[in-house]
Protein backbone atom coordinates (compact mmCIF):
# COMPACT_ATOMS: atom_id res chain seq x y z
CA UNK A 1 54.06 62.17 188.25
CA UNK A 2 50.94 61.45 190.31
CA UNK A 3 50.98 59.63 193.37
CA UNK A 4 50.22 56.22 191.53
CA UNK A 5 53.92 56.73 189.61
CA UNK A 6 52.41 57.69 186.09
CA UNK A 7 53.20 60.73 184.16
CA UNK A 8 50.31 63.43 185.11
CA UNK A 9 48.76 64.49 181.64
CA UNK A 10 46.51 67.94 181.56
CA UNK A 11 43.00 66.37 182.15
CA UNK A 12 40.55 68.06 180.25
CA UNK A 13 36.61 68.24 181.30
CA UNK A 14 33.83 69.76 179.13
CA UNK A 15 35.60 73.43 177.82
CA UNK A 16 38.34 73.22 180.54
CA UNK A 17 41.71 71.84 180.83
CA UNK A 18 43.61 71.51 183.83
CA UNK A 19 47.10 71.06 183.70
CA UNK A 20 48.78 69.71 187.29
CA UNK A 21 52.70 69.98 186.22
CA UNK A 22 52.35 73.74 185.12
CA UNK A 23 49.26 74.64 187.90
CA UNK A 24 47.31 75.93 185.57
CA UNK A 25 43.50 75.93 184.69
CA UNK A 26 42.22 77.06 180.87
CA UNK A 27 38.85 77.66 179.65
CA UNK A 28 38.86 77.08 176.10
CA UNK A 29 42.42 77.74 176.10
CA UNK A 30 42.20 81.31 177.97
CA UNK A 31 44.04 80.77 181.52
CA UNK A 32 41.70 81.23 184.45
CA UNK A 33 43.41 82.80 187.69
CA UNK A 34 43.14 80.98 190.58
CA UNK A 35 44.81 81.18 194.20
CA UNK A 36 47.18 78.52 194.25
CA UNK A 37 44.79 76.08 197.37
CA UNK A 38 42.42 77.01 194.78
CA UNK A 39 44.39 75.43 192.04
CA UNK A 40 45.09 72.36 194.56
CA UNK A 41 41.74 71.91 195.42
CA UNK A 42 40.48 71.55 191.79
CA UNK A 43 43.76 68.98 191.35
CA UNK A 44 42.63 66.88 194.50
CA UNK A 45 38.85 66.63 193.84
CA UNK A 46 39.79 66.09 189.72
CA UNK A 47 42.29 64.10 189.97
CA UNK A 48 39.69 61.63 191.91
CA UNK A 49 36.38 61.80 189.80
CA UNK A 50 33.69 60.04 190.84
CA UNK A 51 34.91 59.66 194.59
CA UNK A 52 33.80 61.32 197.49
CA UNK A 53 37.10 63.40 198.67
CA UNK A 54 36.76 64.39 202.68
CA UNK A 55 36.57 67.57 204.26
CA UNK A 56 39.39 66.33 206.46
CA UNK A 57 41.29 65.34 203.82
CA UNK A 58 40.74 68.59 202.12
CA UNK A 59 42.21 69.96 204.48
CA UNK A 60 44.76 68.44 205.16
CA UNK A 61 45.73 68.52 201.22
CA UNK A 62 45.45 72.30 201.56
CA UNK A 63 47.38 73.55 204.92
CA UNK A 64 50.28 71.75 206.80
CA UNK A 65 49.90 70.77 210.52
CA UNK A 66 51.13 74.39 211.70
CA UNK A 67 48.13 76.46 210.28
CA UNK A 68 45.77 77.65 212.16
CA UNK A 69 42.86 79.24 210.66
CA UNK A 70 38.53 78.40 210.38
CA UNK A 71 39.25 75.61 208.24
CA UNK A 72 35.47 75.20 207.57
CA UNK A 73 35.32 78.73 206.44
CA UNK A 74 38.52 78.39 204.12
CA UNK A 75 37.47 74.81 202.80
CA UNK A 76 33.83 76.82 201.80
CA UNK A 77 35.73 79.76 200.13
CA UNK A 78 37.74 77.64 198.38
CA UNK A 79 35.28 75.38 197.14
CA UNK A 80 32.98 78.43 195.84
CA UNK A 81 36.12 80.11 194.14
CA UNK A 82 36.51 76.75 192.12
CA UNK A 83 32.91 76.64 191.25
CA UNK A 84 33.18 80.43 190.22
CA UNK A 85 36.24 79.84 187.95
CA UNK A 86 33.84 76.60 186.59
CA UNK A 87 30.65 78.78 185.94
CA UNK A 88 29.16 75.72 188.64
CA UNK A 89 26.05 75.78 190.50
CA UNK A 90 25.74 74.02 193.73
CA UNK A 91 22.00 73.75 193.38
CA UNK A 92 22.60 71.84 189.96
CA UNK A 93 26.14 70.69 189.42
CA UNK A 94 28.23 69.96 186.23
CA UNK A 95 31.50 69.72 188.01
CA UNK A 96 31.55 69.70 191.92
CA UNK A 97 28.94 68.03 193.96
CA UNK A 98 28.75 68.54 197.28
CA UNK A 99 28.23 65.46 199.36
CA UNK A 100 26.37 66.75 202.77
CA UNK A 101 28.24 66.01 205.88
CA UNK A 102 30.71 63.66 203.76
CA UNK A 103 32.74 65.96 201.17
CA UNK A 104 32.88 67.16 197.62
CA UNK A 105 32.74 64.80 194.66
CA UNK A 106 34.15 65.27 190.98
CA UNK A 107 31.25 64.53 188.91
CA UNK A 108 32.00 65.78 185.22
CA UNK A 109 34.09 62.97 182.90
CA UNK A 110 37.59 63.80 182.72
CA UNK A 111 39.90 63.30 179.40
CA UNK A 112 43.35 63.00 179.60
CA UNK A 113 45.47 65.41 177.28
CA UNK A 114 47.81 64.03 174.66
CA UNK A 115 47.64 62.06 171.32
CA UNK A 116 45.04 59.48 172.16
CA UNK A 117 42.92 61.38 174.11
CA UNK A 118 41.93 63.33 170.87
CA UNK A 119 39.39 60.06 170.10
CA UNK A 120 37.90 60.53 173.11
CA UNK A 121 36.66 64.14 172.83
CA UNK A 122 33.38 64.84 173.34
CA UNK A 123 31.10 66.14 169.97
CA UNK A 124 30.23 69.22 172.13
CA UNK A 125 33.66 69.88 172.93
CA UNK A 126 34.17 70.30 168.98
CA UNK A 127 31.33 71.87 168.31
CA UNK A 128 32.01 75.23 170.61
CA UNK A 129 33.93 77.11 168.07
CA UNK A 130 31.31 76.11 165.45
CA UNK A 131 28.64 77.40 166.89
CA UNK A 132 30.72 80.78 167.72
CA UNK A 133 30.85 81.74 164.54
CA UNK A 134 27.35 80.72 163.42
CA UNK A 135 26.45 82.93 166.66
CA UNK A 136 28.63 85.78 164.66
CA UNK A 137 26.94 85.41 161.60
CA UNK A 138 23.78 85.63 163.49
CA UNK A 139 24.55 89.06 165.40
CA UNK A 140 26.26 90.35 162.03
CA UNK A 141 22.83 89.77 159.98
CA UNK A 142 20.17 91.08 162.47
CA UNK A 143 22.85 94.45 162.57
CA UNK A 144 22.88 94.67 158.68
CA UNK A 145 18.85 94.21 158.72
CA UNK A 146 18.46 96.49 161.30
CA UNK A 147 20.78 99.15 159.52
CA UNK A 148 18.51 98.39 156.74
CA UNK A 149 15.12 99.07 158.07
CA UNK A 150 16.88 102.31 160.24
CA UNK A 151 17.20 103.46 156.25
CA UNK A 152 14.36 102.41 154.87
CA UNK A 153 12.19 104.72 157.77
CA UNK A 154 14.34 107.24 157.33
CA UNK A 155 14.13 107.22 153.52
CA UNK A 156 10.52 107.65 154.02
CA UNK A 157 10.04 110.05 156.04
């Protein structure tokens, strides 16, 4: 449950999924380690897209009252593991903007998981594992030319 009362659903955002009950991220269904403030971070600034979400509050989502440590620092690390696990770039964001001297924003469209979510996939979503295999083919046929001209040369020579 989320803190509105509903049933928390794996949200799902370009090739990831995020799944709040079981803490776990996936990138086209592979599971992505992250520390667990890690984990909560991604939770907190997903499970608000679109709004600015506080350092302070960041913080105070991450440690209890009795930690001391260079929050600043830790927020920073945190915030770069996230965009590591992402494949983000802070210069030019898909998923985490930050917001100077305000925050960090959610700015990718989130999907909630389950059976009426499946309408609102995104084409490029679908079309990952398509273009795979075309990418296969592709590698497969410049080998079996290449294997080709390697005899041809040697045939001749």
């Amino acid at each position: 449950m989320n803190p509105n009362g509903r049933k928390t659903d794996a949200l799902r955002f370009g090739i990831f999924e995020l799944d709040p009950t079981g803490c776990e991220l996936r990138k086209s269904g592979v599971l992505i380690k992250l520390q667990s403030q890690q984990l909560q971070l991604l939770m907190l600034l997903a499970g608000r897209p679109g709004e600015v979400v506080s350092r302070d509050e960041i913080r105070r989502a991450l440690w209890d009252s009795q930690t001391f440590v260079d929050f600043d620092q830790s927020i920073n690390f945190c915030v770069n593991k996230v965009r590591e696990a992402l494949g983000d770039n802070p210069q030019s964001p898909q998923y985490i903007e930050t917001v100077p001297r305000k925050g960090y924003r959610f700015i990718a469209p989130i999907f909630e998981s389950g059976p009426s979510a499946e309408a609102e996939t995104p084409p490029i979503v679908q079309a990952v594992p398509a273009a795979r295999g075309w990418l296969l083919i592709g590698v497969a046929a410049a080998l079996l030319i290449a294997i080709a001209l390697a005899a041809v040369t040697s045939a001749l020579r």
